[in-house]
N, C-alpha and C. Protein backbone atom coordinates (compact mmCIF):
# COMPACT_ATOMS: atom_id res chain seq x y z
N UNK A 1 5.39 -17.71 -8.48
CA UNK A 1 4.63 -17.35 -9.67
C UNK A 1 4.28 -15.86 -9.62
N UNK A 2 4.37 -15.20 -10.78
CA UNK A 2 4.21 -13.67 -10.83
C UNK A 2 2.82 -13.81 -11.91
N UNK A 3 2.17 -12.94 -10.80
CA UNK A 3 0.65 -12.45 -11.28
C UNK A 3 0.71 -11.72 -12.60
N UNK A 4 -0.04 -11.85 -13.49
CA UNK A 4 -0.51 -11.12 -14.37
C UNK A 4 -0.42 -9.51 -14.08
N UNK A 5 0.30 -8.53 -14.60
CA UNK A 5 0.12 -7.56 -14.16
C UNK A 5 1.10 -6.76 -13.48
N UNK A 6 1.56 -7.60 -12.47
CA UNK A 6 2.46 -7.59 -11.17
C UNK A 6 4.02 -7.91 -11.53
N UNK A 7 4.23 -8.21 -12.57
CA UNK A 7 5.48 -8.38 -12.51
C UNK A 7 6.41 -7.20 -12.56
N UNK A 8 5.92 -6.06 -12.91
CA UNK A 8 6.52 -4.79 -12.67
C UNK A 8 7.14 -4.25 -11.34
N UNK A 9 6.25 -5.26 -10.41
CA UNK A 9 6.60 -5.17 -8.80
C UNK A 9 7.65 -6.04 -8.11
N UNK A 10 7.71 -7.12 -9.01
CA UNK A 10 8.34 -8.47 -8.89
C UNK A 10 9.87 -7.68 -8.43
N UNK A 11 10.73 -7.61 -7.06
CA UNK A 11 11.74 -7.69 -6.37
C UNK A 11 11.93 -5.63 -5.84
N UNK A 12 10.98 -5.54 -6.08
CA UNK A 12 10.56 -4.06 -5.54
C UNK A 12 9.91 -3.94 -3.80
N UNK A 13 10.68 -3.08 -3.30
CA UNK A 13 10.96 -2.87 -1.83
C UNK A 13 9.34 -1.62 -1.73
N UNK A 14 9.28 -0.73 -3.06
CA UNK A 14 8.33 0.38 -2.81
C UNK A 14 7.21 0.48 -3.72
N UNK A 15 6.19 0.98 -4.06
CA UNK A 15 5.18 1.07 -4.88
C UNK A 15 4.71 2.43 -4.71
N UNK A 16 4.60 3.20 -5.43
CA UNK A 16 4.00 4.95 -5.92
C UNK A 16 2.52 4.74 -5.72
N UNK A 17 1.91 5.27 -4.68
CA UNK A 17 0.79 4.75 -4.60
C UNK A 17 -0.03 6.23 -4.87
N UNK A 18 -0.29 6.64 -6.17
CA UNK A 18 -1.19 7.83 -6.69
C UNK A 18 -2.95 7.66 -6.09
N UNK A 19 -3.01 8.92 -4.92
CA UNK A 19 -4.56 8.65 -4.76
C UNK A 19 -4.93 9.77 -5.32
N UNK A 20 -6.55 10.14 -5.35
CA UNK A 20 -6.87 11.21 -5.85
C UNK A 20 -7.73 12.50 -4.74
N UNK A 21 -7.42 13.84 -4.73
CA UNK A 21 -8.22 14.39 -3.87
C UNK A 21 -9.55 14.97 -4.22
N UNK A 22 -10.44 15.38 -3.58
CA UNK A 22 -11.92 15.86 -4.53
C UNK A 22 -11.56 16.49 -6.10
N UNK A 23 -10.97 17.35 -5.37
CA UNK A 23 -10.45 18.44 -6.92
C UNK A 23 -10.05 17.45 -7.73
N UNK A 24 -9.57 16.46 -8.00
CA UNK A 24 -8.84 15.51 -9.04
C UNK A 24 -7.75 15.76 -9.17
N UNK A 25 -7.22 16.43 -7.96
CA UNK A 25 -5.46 16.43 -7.96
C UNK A 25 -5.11 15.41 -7.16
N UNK A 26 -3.60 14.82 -8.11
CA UNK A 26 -3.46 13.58 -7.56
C UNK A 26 -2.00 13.68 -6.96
N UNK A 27 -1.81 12.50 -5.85
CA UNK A 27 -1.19 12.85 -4.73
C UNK A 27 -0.62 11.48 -4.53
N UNK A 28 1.18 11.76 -5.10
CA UNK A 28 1.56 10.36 -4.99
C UNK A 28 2.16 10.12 -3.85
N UNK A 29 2.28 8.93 -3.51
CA UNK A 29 3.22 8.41 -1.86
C UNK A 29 3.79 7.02 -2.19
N UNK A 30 5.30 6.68 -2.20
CA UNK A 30 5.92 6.30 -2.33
C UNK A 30 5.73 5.27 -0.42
N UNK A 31 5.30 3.91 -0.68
CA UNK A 31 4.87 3.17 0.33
C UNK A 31 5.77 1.61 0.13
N UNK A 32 5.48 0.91 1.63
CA UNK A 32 6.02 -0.79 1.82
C UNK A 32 4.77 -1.25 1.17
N UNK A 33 4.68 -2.55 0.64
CA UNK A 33 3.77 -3.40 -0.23
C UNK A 33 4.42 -4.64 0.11
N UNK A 34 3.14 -5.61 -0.11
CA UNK A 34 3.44 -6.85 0.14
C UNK A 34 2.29 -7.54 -1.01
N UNK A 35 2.54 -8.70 -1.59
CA UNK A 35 1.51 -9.35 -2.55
C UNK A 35 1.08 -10.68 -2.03
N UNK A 36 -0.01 -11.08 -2.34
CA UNK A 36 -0.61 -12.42 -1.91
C UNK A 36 -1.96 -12.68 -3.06
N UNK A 37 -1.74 -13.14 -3.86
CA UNK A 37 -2.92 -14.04 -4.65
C UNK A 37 -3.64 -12.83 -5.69
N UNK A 38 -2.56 -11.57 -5.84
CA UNK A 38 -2.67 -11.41 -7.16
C UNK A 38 -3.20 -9.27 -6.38
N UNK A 39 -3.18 -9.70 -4.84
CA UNK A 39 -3.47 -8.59 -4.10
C UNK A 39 -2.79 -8.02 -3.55
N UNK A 40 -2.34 -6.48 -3.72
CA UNK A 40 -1.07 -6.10 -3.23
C UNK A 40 -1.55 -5.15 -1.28
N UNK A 41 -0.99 -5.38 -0.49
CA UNK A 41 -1.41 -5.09 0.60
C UNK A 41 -0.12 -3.81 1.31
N UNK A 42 -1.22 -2.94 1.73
CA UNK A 42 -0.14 -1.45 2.13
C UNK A 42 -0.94 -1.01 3.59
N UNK A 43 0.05 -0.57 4.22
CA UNK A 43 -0.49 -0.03 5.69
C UNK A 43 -0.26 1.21 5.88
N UNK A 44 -1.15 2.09 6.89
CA UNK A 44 -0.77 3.17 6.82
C UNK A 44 -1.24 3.82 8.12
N UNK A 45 -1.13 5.28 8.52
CA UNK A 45 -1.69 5.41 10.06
C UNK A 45 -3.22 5.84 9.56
N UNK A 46 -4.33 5.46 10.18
CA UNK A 46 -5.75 5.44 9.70
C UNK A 46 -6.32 6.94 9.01
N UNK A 47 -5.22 7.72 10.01
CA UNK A 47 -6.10 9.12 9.52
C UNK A 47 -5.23 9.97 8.67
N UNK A 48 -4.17 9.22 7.92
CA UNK A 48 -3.46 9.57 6.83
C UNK A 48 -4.51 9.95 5.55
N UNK A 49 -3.69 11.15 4.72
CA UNK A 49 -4.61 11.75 3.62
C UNK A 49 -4.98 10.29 2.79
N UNK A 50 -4.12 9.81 2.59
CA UNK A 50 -4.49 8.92 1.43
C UNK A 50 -5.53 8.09 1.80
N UNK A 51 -5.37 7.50 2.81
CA UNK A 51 -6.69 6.77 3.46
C UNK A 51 -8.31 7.47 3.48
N UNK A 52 -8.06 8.81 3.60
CA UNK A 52 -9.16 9.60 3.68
C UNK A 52 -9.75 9.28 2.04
N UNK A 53 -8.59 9.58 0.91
CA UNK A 53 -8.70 10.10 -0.14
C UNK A 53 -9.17 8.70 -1.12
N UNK A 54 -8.72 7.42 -0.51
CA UNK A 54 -9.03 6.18 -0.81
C UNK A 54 -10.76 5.90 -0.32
N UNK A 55 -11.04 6.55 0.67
CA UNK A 55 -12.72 6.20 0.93
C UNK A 55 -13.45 7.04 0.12
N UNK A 56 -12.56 8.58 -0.15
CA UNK A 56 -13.71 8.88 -1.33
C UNK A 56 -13.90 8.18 -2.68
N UNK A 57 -12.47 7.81 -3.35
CA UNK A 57 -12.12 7.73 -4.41
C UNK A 57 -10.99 6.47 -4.46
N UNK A 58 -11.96 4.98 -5.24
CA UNK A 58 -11.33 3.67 -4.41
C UNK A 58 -9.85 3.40 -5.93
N UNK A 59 -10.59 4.40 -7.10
CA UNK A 59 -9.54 4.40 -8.13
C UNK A 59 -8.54 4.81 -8.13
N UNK A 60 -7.26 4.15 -8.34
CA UNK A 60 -6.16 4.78 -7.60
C UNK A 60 -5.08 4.41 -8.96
N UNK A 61 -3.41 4.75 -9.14
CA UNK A 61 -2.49 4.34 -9.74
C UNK A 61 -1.47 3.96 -9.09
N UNK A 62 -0.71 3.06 -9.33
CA UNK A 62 0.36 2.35 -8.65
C UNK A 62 1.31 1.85 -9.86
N UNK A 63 2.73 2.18 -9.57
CA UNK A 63 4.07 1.75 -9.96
C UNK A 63 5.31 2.04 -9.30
N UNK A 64 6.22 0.61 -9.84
CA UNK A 64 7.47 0.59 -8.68
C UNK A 64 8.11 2.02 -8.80
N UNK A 65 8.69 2.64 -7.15
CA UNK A 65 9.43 3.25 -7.18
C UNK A 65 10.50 2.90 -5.64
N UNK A 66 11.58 3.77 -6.35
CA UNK A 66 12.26 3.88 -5.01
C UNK A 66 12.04 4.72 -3.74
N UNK A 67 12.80 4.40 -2.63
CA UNK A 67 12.37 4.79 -1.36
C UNK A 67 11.51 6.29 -2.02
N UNK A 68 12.44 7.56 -2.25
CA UNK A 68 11.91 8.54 -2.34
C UNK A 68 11.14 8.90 -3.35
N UNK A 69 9.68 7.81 -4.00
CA UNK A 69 9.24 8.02 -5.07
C UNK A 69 9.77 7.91 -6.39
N UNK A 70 10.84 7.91 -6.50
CA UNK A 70 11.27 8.13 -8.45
C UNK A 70 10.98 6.79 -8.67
N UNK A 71 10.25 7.09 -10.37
CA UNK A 71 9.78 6.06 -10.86
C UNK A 71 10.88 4.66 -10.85
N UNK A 72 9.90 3.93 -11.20
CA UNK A 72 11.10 2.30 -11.87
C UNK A 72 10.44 1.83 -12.43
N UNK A 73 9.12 2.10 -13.20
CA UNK A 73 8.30 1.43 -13.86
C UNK A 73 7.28 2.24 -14.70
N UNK A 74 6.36 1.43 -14.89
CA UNK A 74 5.34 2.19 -15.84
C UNK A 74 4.00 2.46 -14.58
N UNK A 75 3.24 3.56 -14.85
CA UNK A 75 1.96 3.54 -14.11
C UNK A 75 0.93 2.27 -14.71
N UNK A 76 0.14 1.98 -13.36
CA UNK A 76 -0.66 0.94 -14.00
C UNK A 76 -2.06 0.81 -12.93
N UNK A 77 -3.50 0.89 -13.58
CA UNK A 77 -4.78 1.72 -12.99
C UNK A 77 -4.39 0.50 -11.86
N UNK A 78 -5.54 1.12 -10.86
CA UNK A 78 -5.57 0.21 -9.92
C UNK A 78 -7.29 0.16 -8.87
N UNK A 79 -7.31 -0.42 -8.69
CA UNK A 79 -9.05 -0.35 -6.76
C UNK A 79 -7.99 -0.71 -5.36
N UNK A 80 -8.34 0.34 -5.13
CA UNK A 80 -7.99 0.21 -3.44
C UNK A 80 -8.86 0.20 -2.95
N UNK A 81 -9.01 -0.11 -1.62
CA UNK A 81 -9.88 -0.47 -0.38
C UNK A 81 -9.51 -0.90 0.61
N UNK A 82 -10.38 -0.17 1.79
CA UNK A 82 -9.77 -0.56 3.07
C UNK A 82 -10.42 -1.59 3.49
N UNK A 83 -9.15 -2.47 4.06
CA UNK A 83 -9.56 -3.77 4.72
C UNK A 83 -10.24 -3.70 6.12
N UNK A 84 -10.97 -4.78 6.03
CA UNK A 84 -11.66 -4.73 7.62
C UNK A 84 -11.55 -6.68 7.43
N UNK A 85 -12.13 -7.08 9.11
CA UNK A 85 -12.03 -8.27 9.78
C UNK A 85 -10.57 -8.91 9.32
N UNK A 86 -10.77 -10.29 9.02
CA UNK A 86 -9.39 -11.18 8.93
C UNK A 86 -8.44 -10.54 7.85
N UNK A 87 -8.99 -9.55 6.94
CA UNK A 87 -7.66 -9.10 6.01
C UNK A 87 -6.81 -8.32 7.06
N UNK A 88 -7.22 -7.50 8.15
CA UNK A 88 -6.37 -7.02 8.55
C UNK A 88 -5.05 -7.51 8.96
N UNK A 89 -4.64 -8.61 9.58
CA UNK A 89 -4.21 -9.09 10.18
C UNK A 89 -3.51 -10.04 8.97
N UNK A 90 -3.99 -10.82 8.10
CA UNK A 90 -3.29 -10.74 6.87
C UNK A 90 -2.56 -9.99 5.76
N UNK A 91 -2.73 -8.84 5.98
CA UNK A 91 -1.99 -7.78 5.33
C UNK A 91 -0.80 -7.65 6.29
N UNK A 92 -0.75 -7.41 7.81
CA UNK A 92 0.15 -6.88 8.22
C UNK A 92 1.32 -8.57 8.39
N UNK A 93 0.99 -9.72 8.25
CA UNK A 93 1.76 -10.50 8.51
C UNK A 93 2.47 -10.94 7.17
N UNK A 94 2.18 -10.56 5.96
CA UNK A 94 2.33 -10.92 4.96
C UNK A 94 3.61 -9.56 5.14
N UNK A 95 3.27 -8.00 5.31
CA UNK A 95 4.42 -6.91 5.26
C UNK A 95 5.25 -7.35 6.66
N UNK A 96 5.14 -8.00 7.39
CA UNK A 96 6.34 -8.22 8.50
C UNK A 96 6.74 -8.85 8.38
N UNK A 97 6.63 -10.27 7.21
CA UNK A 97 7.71 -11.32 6.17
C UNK A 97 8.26 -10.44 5.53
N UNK A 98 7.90 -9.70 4.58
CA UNK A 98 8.57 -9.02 3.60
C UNK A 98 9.42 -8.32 4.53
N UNK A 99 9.14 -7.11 4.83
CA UNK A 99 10.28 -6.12 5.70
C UNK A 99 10.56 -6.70 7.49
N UNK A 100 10.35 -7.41 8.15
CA UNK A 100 10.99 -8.14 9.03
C UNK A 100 11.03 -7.18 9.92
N UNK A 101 12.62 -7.07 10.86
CA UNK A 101 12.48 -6.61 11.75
C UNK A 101 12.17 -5.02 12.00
N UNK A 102 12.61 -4.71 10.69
CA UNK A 102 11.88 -2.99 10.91
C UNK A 102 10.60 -2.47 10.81
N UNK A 103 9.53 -3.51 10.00
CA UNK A 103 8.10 -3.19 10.15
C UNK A 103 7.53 -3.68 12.06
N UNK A 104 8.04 -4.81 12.11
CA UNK A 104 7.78 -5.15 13.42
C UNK A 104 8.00 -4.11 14.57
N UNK A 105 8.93 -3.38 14.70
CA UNK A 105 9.60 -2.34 15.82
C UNK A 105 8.93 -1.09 15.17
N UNK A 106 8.50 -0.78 14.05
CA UNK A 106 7.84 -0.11 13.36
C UNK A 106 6.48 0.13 14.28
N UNK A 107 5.62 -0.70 13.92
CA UNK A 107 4.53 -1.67 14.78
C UNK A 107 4.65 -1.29 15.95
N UNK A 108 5.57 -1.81 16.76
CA UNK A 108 5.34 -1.80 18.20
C UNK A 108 5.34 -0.71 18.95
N UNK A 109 6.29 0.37 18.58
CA UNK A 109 6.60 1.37 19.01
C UNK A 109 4.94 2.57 18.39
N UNK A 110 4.56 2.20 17.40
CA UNK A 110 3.49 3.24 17.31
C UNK A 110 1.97 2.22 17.88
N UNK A 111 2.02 1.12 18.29
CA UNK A 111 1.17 0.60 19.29
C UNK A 111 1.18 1.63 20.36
N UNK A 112 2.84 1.63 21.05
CA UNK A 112 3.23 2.24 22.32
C UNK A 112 2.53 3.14 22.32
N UNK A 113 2.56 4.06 20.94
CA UNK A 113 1.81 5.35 21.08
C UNK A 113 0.22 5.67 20.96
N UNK A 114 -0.17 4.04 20.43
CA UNK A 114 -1.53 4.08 20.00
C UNK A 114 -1.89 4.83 18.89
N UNK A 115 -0.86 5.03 18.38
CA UNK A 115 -1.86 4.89 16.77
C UNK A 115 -2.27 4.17 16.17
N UNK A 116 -3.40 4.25 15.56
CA UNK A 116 -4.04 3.23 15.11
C UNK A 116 -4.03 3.40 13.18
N UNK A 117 -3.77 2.41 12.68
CA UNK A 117 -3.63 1.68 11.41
C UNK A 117 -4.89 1.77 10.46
N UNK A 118 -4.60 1.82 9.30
CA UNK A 118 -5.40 0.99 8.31
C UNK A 118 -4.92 0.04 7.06
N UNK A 119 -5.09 -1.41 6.79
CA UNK A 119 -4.49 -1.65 6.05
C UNK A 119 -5.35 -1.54 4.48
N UNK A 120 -4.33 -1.32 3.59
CA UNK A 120 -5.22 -1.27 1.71
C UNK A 120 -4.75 -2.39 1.12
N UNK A 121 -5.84 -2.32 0.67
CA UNK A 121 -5.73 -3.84 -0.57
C UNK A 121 -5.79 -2.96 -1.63
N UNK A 122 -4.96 -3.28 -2.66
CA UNK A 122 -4.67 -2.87 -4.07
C UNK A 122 -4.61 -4.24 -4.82
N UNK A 123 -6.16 -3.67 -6.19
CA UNK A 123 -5.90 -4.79 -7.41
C UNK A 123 -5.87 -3.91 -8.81
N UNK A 124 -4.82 -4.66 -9.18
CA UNK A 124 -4.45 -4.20 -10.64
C UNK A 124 -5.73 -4.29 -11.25
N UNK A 125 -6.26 -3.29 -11.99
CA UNK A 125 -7.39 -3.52 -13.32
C UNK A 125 -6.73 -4.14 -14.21
């Protein structure tokens, strides 16, 4: 079943994830996504801009694109927020179904290095 909203995402590998910086310049990144119950879930390394730029500013835009950003869809508003307790761990198992063995080795290898993660929840307005 395709969510209200979401069907723009429906067989899409990437999502344009527009955050905003103080100034109100906005700063797109072409990211992996995964959906569950109408919530789209994205990971990232914790001290990435967008993550920064998501705790100031939870209003964000999102539409499908390919690997290198170019559109495939229409923009559409969005709330991000960073997950904490059991979402974490639900976000990342929901993106290691979707992308499989390359998020996993993905994963492991920047464990190796200890970087540490944050995952976003994105809901369509």
């Amino acid at each position: 079943m395709v969510v209200p909203g979401l069907a723009a995402f429906a067989g899409s590998n990437y999502l344009n994830l527009e955050t905003y910086r103080k100034t109100g310049a906005a700063v797109a990144t072409p990211v992996w996504f995964a959906e569950e119950g109408g919530t789209l879930y994205v990971y990232s390394l914790a001290d990435a801009g967008k993550v920064k730029r998501i705790r100031n500013r939870s209003e964000v835009r999102i539409a499908p694109c390919d690997i290198r950003g170019r559109l495939e869809g229409e923009w559409a508003a969005a709330s991000a927020r960073i997950v904490t307790g059991e979402e974490v761990p639900r976000g990342h198992r929901l993106l290691d179904r979707k992308y499989g063995w390359l998020k996993r080795i993905g994963g492991l290898l920047n464990r190796l290095r200890r970087r540490e993660y944050a995952v976003i929840a994105i809901e369509v307005r």
